[in-house]
Protein backbone atom coordinates (compact mmCIF):
# COMPACT_ATOMS: atom_id res chain seq x y z
CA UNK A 1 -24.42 41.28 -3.80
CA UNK A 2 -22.32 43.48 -6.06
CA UNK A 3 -23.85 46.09 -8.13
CA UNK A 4 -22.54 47.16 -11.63
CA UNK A 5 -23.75 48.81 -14.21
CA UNK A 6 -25.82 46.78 -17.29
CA UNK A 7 -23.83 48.05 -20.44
CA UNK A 8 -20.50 50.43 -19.57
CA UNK A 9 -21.72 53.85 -21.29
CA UNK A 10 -18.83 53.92 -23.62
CA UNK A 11 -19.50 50.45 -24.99
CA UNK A 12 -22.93 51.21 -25.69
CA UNK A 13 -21.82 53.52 -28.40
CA UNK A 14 -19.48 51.45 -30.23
CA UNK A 15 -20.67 50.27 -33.39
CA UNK A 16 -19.83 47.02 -35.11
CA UNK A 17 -16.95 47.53 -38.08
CA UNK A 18 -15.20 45.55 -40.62
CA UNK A 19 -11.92 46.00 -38.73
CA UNK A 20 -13.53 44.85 -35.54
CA UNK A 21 -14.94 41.80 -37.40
CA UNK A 22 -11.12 41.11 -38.51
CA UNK A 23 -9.78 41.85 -34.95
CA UNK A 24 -12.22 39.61 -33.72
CA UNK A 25 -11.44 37.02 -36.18
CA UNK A 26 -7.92 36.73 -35.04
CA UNK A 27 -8.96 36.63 -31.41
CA UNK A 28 -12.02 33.63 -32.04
CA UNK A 29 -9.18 31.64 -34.78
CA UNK A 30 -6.36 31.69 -31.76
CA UNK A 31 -8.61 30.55 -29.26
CA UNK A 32 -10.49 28.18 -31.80
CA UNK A 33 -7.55 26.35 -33.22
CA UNK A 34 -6.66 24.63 -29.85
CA UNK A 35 -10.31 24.09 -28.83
CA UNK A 36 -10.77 22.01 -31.99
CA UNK A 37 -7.31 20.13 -31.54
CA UNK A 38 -8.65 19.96 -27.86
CA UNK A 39 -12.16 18.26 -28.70
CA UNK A 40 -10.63 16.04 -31.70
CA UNK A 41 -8.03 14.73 -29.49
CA UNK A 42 -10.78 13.90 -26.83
CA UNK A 43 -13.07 12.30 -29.11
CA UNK A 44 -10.17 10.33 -31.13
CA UNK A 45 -9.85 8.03 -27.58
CA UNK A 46 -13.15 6.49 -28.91
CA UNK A 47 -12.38 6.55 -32.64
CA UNK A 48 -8.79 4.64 -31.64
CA UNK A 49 -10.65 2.02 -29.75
CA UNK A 50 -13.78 1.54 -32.17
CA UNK A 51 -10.54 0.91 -34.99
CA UNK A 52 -8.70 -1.64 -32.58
CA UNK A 53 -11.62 -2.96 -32.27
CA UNK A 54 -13.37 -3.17 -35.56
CA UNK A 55 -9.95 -4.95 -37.04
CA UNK A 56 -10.62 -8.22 -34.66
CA UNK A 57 -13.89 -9.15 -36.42
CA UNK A 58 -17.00 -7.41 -38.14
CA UNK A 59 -18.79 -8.81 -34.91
CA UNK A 60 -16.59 -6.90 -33.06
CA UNK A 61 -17.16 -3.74 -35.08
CA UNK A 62 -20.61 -4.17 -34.83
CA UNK A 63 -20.78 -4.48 -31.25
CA UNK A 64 -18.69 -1.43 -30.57
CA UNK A 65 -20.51 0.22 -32.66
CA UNK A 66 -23.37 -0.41 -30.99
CA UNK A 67 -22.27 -0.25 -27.46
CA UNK A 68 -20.65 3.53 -28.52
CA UNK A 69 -24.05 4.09 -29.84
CA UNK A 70 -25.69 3.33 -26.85
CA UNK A 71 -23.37 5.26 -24.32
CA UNK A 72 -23.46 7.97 -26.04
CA UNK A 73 -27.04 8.04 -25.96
CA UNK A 74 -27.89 7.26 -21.99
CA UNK A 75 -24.80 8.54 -20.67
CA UNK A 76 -22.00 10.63 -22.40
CA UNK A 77 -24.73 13.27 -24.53
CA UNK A 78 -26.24 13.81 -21.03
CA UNK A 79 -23.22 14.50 -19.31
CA UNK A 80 -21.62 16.57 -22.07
CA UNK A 81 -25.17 18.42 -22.03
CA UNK A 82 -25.46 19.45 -18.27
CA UNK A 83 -21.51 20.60 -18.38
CA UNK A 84 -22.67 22.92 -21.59
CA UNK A 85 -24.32 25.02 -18.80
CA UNK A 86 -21.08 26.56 -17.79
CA UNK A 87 -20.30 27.40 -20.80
CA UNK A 88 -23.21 30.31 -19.90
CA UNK A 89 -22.61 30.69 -15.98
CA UNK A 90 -18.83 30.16 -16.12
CA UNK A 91 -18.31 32.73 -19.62
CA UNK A 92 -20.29 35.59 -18.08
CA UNK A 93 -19.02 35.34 -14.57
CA UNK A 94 -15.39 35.54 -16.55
CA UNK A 95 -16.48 38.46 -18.43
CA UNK A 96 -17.58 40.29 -15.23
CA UNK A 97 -14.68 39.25 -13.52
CA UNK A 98 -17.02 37.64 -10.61
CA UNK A 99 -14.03 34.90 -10.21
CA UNK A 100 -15.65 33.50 -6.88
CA UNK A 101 -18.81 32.52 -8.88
CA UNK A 102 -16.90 31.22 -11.56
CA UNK A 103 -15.07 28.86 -9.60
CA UNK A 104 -18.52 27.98 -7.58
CA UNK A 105 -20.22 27.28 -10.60
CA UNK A 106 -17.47 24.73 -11.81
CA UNK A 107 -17.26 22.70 -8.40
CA UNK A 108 -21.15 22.50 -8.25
CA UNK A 109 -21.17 21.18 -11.65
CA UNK A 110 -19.08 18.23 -10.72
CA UNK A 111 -20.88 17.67 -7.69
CA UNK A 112 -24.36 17.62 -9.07
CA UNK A 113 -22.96 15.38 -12.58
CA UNK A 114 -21.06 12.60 -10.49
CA UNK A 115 -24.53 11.07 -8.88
CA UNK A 116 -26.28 11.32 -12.19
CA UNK A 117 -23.31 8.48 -13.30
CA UNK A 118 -24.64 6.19 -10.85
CA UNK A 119 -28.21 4.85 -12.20
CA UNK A 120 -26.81 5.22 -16.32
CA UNK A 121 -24.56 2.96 -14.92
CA UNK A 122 -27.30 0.34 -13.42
CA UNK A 123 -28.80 1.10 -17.16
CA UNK A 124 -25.99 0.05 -18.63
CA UNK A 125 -25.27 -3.24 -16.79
CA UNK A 126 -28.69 -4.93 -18.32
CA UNK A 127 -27.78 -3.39 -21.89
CA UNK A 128 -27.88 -6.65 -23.08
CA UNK A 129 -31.12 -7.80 -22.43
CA UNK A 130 -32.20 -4.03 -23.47
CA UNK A 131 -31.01 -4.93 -27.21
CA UNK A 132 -32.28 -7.69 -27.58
CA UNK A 133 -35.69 -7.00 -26.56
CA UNK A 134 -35.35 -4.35 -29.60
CA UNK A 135 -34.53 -6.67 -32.16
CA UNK A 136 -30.81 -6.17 -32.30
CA UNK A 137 -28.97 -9.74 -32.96
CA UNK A 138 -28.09 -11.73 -29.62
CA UNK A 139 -24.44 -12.00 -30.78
CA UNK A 140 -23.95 -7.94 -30.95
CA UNK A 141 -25.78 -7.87 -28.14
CA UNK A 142 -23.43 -9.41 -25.99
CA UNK A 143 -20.29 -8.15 -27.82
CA UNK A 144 -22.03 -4.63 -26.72
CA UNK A 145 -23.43 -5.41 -23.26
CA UNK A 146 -19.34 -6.42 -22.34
CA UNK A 147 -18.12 -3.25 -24.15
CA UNK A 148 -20.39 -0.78 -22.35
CA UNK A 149 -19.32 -2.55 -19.03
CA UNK A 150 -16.24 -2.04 -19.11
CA UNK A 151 -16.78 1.81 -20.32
CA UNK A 152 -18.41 2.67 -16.85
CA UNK A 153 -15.29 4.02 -15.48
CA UNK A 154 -15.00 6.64 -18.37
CA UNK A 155 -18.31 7.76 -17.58
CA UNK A 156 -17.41 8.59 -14.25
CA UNK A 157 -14.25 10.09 -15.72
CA UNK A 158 -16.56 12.84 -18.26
CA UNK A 159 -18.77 13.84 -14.88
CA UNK A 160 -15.26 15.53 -13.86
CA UNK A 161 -13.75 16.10 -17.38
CA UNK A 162 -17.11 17.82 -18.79
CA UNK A 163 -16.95 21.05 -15.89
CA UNK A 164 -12.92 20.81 -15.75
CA UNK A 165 -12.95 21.85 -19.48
CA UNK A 166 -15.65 24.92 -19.38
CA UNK A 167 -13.72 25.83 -16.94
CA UNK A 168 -10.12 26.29 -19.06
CA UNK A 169 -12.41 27.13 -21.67
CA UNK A 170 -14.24 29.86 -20.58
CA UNK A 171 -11.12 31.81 -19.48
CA UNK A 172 -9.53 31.02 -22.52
CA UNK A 173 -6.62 28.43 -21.38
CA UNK A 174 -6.11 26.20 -23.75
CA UNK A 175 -2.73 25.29 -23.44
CA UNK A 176 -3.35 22.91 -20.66
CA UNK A 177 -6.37 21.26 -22.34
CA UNK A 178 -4.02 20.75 -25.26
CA UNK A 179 -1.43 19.75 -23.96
CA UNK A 180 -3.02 17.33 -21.39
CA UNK A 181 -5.50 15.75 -24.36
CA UNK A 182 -2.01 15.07 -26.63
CA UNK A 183 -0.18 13.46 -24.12
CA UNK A 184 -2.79 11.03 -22.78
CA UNK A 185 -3.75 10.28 -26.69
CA UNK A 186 -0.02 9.03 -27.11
CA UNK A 187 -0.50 7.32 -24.53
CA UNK A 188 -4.00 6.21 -25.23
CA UNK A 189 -2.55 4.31 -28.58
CA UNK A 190 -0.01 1.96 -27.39
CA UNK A 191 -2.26 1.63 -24.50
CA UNK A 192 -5.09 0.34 -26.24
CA UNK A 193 -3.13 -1.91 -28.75
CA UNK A 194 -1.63 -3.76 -25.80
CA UNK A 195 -5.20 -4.25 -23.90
CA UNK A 196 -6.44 -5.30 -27.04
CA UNK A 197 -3.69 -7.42 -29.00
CA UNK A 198 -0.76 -8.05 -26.73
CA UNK A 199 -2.64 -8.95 -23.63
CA UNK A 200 -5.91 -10.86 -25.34
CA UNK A 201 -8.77 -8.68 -23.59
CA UNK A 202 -9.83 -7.80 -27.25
CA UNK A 203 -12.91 -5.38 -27.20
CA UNK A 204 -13.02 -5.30 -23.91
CA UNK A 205 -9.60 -4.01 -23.68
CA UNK A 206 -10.56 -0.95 -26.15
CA UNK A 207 -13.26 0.13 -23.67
CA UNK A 208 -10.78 -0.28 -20.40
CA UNK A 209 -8.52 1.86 -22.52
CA UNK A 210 -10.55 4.74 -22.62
CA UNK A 211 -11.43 4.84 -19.08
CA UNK A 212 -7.97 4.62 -18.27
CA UNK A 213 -7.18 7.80 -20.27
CA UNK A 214 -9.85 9.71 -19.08
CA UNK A 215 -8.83 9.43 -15.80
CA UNK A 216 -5.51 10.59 -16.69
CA UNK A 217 -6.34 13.44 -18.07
CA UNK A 218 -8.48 14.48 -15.58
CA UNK A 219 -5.42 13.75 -12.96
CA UNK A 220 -3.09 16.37 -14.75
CA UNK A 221 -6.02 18.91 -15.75
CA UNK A 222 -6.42 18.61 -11.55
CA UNK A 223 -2.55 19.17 -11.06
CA UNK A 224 -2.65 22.27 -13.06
CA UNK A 225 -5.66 23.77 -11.66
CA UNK A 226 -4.34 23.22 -8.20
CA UNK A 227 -0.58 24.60 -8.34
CA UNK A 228 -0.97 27.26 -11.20
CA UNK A 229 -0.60 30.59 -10.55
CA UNK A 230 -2.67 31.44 -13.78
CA UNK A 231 -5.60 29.55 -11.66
CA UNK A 232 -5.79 31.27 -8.47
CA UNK A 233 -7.93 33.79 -8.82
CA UNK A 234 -10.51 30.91 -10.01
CA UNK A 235 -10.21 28.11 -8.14
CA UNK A 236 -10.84 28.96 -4.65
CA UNK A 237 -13.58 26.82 -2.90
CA UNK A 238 -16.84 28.22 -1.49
CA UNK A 239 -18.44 25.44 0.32
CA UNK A 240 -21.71 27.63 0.91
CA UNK A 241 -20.97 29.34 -2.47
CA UNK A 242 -21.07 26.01 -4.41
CA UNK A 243 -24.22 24.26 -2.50
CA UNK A 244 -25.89 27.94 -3.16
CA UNK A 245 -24.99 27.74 -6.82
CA UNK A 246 -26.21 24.18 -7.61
CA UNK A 247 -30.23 25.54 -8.39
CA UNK A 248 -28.55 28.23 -10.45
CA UNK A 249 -26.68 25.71 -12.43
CA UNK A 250 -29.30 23.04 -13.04
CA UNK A 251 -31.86 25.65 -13.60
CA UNK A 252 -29.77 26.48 -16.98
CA UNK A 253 -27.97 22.77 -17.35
CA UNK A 254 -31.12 21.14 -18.25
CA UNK A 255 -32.12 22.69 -21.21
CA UNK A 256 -28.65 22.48 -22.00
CA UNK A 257 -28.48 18.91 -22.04
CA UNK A 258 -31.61 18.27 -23.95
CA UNK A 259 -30.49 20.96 -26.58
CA UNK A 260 -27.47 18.46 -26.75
CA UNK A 261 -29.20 15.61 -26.29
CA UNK A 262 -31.87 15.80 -28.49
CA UNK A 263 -29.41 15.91 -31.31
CA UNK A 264 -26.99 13.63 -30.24
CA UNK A 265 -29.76 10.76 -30.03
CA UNK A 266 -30.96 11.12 -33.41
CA UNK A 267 -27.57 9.96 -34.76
CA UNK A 268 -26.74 6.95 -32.64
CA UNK A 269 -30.53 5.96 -32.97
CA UNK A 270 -29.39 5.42 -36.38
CA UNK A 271 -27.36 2.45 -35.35
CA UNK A 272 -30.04 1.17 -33.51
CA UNK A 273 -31.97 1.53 -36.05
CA UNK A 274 -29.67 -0.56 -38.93
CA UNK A 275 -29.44 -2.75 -36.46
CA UNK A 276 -32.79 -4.11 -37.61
CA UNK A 277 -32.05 -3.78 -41.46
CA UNK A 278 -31.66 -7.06 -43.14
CA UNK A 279 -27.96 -7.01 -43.39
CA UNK A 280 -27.63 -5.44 -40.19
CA UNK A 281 -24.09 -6.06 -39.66
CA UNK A 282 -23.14 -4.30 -43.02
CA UNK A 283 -25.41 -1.76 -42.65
CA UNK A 284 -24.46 -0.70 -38.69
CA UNK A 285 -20.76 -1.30 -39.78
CA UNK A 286 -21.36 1.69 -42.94
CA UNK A 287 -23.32 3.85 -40.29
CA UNK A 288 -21.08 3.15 -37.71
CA UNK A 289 -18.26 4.60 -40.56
CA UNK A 290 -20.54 7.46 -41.08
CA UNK A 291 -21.57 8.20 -37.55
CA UNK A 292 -17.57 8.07 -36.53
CA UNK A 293 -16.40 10.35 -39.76
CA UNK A 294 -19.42 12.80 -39.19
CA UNK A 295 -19.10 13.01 -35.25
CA UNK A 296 -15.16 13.41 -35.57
CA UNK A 297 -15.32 16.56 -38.11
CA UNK A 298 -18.31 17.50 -35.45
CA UNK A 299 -15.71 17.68 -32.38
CA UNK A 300 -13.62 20.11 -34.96
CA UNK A 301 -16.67 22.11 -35.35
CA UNK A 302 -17.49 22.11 -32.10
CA UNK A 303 -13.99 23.73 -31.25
CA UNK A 304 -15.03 26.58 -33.18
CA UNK A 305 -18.56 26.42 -31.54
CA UNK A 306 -16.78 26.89 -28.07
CA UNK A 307 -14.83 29.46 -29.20
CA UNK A 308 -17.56 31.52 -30.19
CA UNK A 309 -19.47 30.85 -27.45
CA UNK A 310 -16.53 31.51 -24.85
CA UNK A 311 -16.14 34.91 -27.05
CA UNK A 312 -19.81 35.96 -26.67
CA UNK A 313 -20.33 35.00 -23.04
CA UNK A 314 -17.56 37.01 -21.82
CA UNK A 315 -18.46 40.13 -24.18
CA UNK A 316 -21.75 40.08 -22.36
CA UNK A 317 -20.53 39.65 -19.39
CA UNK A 318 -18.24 42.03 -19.63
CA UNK A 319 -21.25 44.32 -20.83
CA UNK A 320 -19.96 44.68 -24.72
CA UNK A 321 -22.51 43.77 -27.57
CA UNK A 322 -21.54 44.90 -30.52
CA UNK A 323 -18.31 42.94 -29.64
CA UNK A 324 -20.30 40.00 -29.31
CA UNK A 325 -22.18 40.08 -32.44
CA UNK A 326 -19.10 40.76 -34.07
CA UNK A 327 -18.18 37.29 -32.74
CA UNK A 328 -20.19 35.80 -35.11
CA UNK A 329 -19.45 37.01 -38.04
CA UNK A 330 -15.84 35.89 -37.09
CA UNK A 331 -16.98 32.10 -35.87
CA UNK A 332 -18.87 32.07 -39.10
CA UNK A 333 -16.78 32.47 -41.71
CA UNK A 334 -13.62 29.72 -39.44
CA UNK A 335 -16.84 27.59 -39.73
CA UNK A 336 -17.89 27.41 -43.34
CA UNK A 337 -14.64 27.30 -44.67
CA UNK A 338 -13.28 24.43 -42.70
CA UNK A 339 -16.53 22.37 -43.59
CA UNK A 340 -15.93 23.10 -47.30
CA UNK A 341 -12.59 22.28 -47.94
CA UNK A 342 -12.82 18.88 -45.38
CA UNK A 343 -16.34 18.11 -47.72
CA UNK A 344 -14.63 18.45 -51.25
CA UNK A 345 -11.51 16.68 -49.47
CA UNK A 346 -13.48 13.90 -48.20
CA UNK A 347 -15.62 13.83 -51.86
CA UNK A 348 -12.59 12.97 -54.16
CA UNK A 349 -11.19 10.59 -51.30
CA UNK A 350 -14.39 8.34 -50.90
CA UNK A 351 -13.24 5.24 -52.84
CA UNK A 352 -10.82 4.14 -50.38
CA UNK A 353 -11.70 6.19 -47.00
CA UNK A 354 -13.58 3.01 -45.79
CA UNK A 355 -10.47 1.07 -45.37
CA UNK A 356 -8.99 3.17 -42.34
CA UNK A 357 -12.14 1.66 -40.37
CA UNK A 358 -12.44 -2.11 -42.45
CA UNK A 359 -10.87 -3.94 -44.74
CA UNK A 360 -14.50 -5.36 -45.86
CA UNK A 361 -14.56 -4.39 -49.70
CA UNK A 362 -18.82 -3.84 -49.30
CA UNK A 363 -18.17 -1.94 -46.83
CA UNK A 364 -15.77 0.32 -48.28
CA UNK A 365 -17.78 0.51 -51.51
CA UNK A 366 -21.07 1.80 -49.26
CA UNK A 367 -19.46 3.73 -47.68
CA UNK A 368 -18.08 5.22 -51.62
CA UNK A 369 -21.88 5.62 -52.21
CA UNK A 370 -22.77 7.04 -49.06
CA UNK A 371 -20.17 10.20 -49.39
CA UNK A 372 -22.26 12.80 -51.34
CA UNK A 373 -24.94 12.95 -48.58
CA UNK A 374 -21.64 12.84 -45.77
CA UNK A 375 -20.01 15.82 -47.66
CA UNK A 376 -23.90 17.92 -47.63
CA UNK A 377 -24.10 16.55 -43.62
CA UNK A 378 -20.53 18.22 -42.95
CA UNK A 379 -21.76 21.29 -44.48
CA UNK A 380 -24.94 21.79 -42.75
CA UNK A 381 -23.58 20.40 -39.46
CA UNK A 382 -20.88 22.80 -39.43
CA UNK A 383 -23.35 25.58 -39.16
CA UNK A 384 -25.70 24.71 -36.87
CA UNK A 385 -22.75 23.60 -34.78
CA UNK A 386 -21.01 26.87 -34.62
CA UNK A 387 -24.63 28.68 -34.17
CA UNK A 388 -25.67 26.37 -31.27
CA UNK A 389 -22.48 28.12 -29.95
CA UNK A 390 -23.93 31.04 -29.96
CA UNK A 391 -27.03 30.15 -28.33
CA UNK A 392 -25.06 28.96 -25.22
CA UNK A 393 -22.81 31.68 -25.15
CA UNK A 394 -26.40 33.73 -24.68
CA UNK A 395 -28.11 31.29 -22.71
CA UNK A 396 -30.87 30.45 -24.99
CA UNK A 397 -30.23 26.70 -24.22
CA UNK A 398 -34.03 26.42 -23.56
CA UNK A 399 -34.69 27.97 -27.21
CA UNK A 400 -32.24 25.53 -28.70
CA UNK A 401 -33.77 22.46 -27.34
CA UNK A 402 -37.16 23.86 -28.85
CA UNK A 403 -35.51 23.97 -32.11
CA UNK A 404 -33.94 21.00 -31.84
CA UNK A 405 -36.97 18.86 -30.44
CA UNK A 406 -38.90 20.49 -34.10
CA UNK A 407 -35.92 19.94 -36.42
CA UNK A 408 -35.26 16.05 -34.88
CA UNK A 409 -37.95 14.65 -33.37
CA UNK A 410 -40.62 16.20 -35.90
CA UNK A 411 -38.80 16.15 -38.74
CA UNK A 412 -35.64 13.92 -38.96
CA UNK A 413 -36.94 11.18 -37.40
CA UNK A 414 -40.32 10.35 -39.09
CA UNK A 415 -38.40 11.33 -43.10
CA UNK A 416 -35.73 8.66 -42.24
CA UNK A 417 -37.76 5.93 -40.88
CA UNK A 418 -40.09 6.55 -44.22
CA UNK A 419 -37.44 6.50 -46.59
CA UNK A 420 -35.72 3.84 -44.92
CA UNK A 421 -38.50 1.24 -44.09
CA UNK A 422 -40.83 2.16 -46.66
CA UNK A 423 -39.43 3.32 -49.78
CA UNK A 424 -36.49 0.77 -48.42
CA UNK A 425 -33.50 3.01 -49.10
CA UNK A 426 -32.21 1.22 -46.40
CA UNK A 427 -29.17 3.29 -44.57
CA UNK A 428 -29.20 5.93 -47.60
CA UNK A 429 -32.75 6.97 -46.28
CA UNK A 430 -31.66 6.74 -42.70
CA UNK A 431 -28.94 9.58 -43.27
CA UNK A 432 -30.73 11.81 -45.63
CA UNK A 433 -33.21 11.93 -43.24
CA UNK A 434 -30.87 13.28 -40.54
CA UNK A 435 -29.40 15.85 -42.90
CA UNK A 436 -33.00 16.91 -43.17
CA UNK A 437 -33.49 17.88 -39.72
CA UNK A 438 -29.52 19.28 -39.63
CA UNK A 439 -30.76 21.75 -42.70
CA UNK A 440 -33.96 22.90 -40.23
CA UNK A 441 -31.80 23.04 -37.37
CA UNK A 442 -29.25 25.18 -39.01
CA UNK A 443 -31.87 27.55 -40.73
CA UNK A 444 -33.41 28.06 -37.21
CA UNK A 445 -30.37 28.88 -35.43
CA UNK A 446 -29.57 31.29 -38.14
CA UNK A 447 -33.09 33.37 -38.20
CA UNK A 448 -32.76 33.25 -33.98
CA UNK A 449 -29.33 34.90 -34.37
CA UNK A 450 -30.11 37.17 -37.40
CA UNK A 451 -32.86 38.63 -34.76
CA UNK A 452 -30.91 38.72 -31.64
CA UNK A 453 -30.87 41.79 -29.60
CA UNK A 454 -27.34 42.14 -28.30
CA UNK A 455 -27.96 45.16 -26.25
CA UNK A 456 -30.72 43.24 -24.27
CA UNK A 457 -28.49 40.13 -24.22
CA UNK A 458 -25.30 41.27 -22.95
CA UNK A 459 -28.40 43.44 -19.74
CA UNK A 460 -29.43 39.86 -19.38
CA UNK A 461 -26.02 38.46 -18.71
CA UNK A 462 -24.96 40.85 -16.32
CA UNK A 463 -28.57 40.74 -14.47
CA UNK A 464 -27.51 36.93 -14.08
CA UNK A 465 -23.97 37.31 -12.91
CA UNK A 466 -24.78 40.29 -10.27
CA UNK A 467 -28.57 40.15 -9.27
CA UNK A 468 -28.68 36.06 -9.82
CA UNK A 469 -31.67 36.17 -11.60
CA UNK A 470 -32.05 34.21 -14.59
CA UNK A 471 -35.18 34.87 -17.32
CA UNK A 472 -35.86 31.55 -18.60
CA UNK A 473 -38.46 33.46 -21.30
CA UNK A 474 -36.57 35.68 -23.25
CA UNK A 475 -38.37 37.13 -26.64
CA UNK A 476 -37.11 37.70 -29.85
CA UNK A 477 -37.07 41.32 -30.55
């Protein structure tokens, strides 16, 4: 096993400085700008579908909306969560320039995700029956069982997608990302329109559409990994390498995933959850309006989010600390800005925003009402987004799904079900309950980073990438 130093003597001594905050900035907002074109493009395959879809009939909105609802929480939030692990092992073996374990860490990612598709997909087959043994209306039900059917093949498509992007990401390559996410979202369009419209598979054809992309994209991401010079130092293939690295992987992917999916679940459980309102279909349609606008201004979050934590896991990696708490001050101030000008944006627009998802007039006027508490969401979520970042950038993944497990399950949950169901603010109390736990979640992340040693951090990081050890029980200072 290599041996290397834990912190390079003369980085030890720098000291953080205004100019290397502004430096910095530059660096995080020219690798963050693609990353957030790069995850909006990504996530607008759904948002295109749910809108072909939601234009047929509000049974058909419904039904999508609960079928997107339900994927994302058995299938896509776990898969996104495990492939967050890279975004540790594959950073810091960047930053040390350990290129063999970076590449071994990306193949055992896809190997160990693909089987995990397998029973979600079994899960998935008997949605139906799983709905309706809920409460949710029989009609949806089966509008959402023949959605989330037809979506298996995209599911398959994210166990390959998920690692392929942490591993452009974490070196920084966005170009091909980009590039490779426009293209197949041109295509995506026109695509989904004729499934839908021209060739009468309605929903149906919305969810075949986004399988079909995926799989695309993955095809041409694989085409430029293979025959790119800019790749070969990376993309060699260890057989005994990658079967060595898989305990290494899932040892940190885990807590990844329920860090992700801990959060995840408490929005689409909202659907679920308006699902057995009175006027359920008016009140999962809003949500679903909500849930969409919320989770797309997320993905453009979560571009800075990646940014910063590709920045910080190759500063400690490369054994630089002060350059990776300067980081985030950088990711920071890209983060609260965006979220305030899209909030006071999205504020004076509310009165007709509803109509790019329905032309329902209730609908559009709930969704008027429901804007103040969208615009304080965007805020909050914006932070603990880019801060969550951070976490995985360090590795803390086990510390986030701590926080998140408090700020969700022990506090979100129980204030919206109360407001909701008891002082019957119906969806109203449903949300404001989530931006509860987002607020707890956010102030967490931001005492845990306020307190971080970097210097101990960026000894960690390198103790992982050369000595393969991993400390699961890091202390705050």
């Amino acid at each position: 096993m290599d041996q290397a130093p834990l912190l390079k003597p003369e980085k030890r001594a720098s000291l953080l400085t205004w100019g290397a905050v502004v430096e910095e900035l530059k660096k995080v907002s020219c690798l963050a700008a693609p990353l957030m074109l790069v995850a909006t493009t990504l996530y607008l395959f759904q948002v295109v579908s749910l809108m072909m879809a939601g234009h047929l009939s509000a049974l058909s909105l419904s039904g999508v909306s609960i079928a997107t609802s339900f994927t994302n929480v058995t299938g896509f939030s776990l898969i996104v969560g495990l492939a967050g692990g890279l975004e540790t092992l594959c950073g810091q073996a960047y930053g040390a320039e350990q290129f063999k374990k970076f590449g071994s860490y990306t193949y055992c990612a896809i190997i160990s995700l693909i089987p995990i598709c397998i029973p979600i997909s079994i899960l998935w087959i008997f949605m139906d029956r799983i709905l309706m043994a809920i409460g949710i209306d029989s009609d949806i039900s089966i509008v959402a069982c023949n959605y989330v059917i037809c979506l298996i093949p995209a599911l398959f498509a994210n166990a390959v997608s998920g690692p392929m992007f942490r591993y452009f990401q974490c070196q920084s390559m966005t170009l091909p990302m980009l590039l490779s996410n426009c293209a197949t979202l041109c295509l995506h369009i026109p695509l989904c329109w004729a499934l839908v419209y021209k060739w009468e598979l309605r929903y149906k054809g919305a969810a075949l559409a986004i399988g079909l992309s995926n799989w695309l994209n993955v095809l041409s991401l694989a085409l430029y990994m293979r025959f790119s010079s800019s790749c070969e130092k990376t993309r060699g293939l260890y057989w005994d390498d990658v079967f060595s690295s898989i305990k290494e992987f899932l040892r940190i992917a885990f807590p990844s995933a329920a860090m992700v999916c801990l959060e995840w679940w408490t929005f689409e459980i909202l659907l679920l959850l308006a699902g057995l309102l009175p006027d359920s279909k008016l009140e999962t349609s809003v949500l679903s309006v909500c849930l969409t606008t919320v989770s797309l201004l997320y993905f453009v979050q979560y571009g800075i989010s990646a940014a910063g934590s590709t920045r910080v896991s190759n500063e400690l990696g490369a054994g630089n600390p002060q350059t990776a708490r300067g980081v985030v001050y950088a990711v920071l101030i890209i983060s609260v800005t965006e979220a305030v000008i899209v909030s006071i944006t999205l504020f004076f627009c509310r009165y007709f925003f509803g109509f790019a998802f329905s032309n329902d007039k209730g609908v559009v006027a709930y969704v008027a009402e429901m804007a103040p508490l969208l615009c304080l969401s965007i805020i909050m979520d914006g932070l603990q987004t880019t801060l969550s970042g951070i976490v995985r950038g360090c590795g803390w993944q086990h510390i986030g799904a701590f926080v998140n497990l408090a700020a969700y399950d022990l506090v979100a949950a129980p204030v919206a079900v109360l407001l909701c169901f008891v002082a019957n603010l119906r969806g109203k109390g449903l949300w404001i309950g989530v931006l509860s736990g987002t607020t707890v979640q956010a102030t967490s992340y931001a005492v845990i980073t306020i307190s971080m040693n970097w210097k101990k951090q960026a000894s960690e990081a390198r103790k992982r990438i050369f000595e393969g050890t991993y400390s699961s029980d890091n202390e705050l200072p």
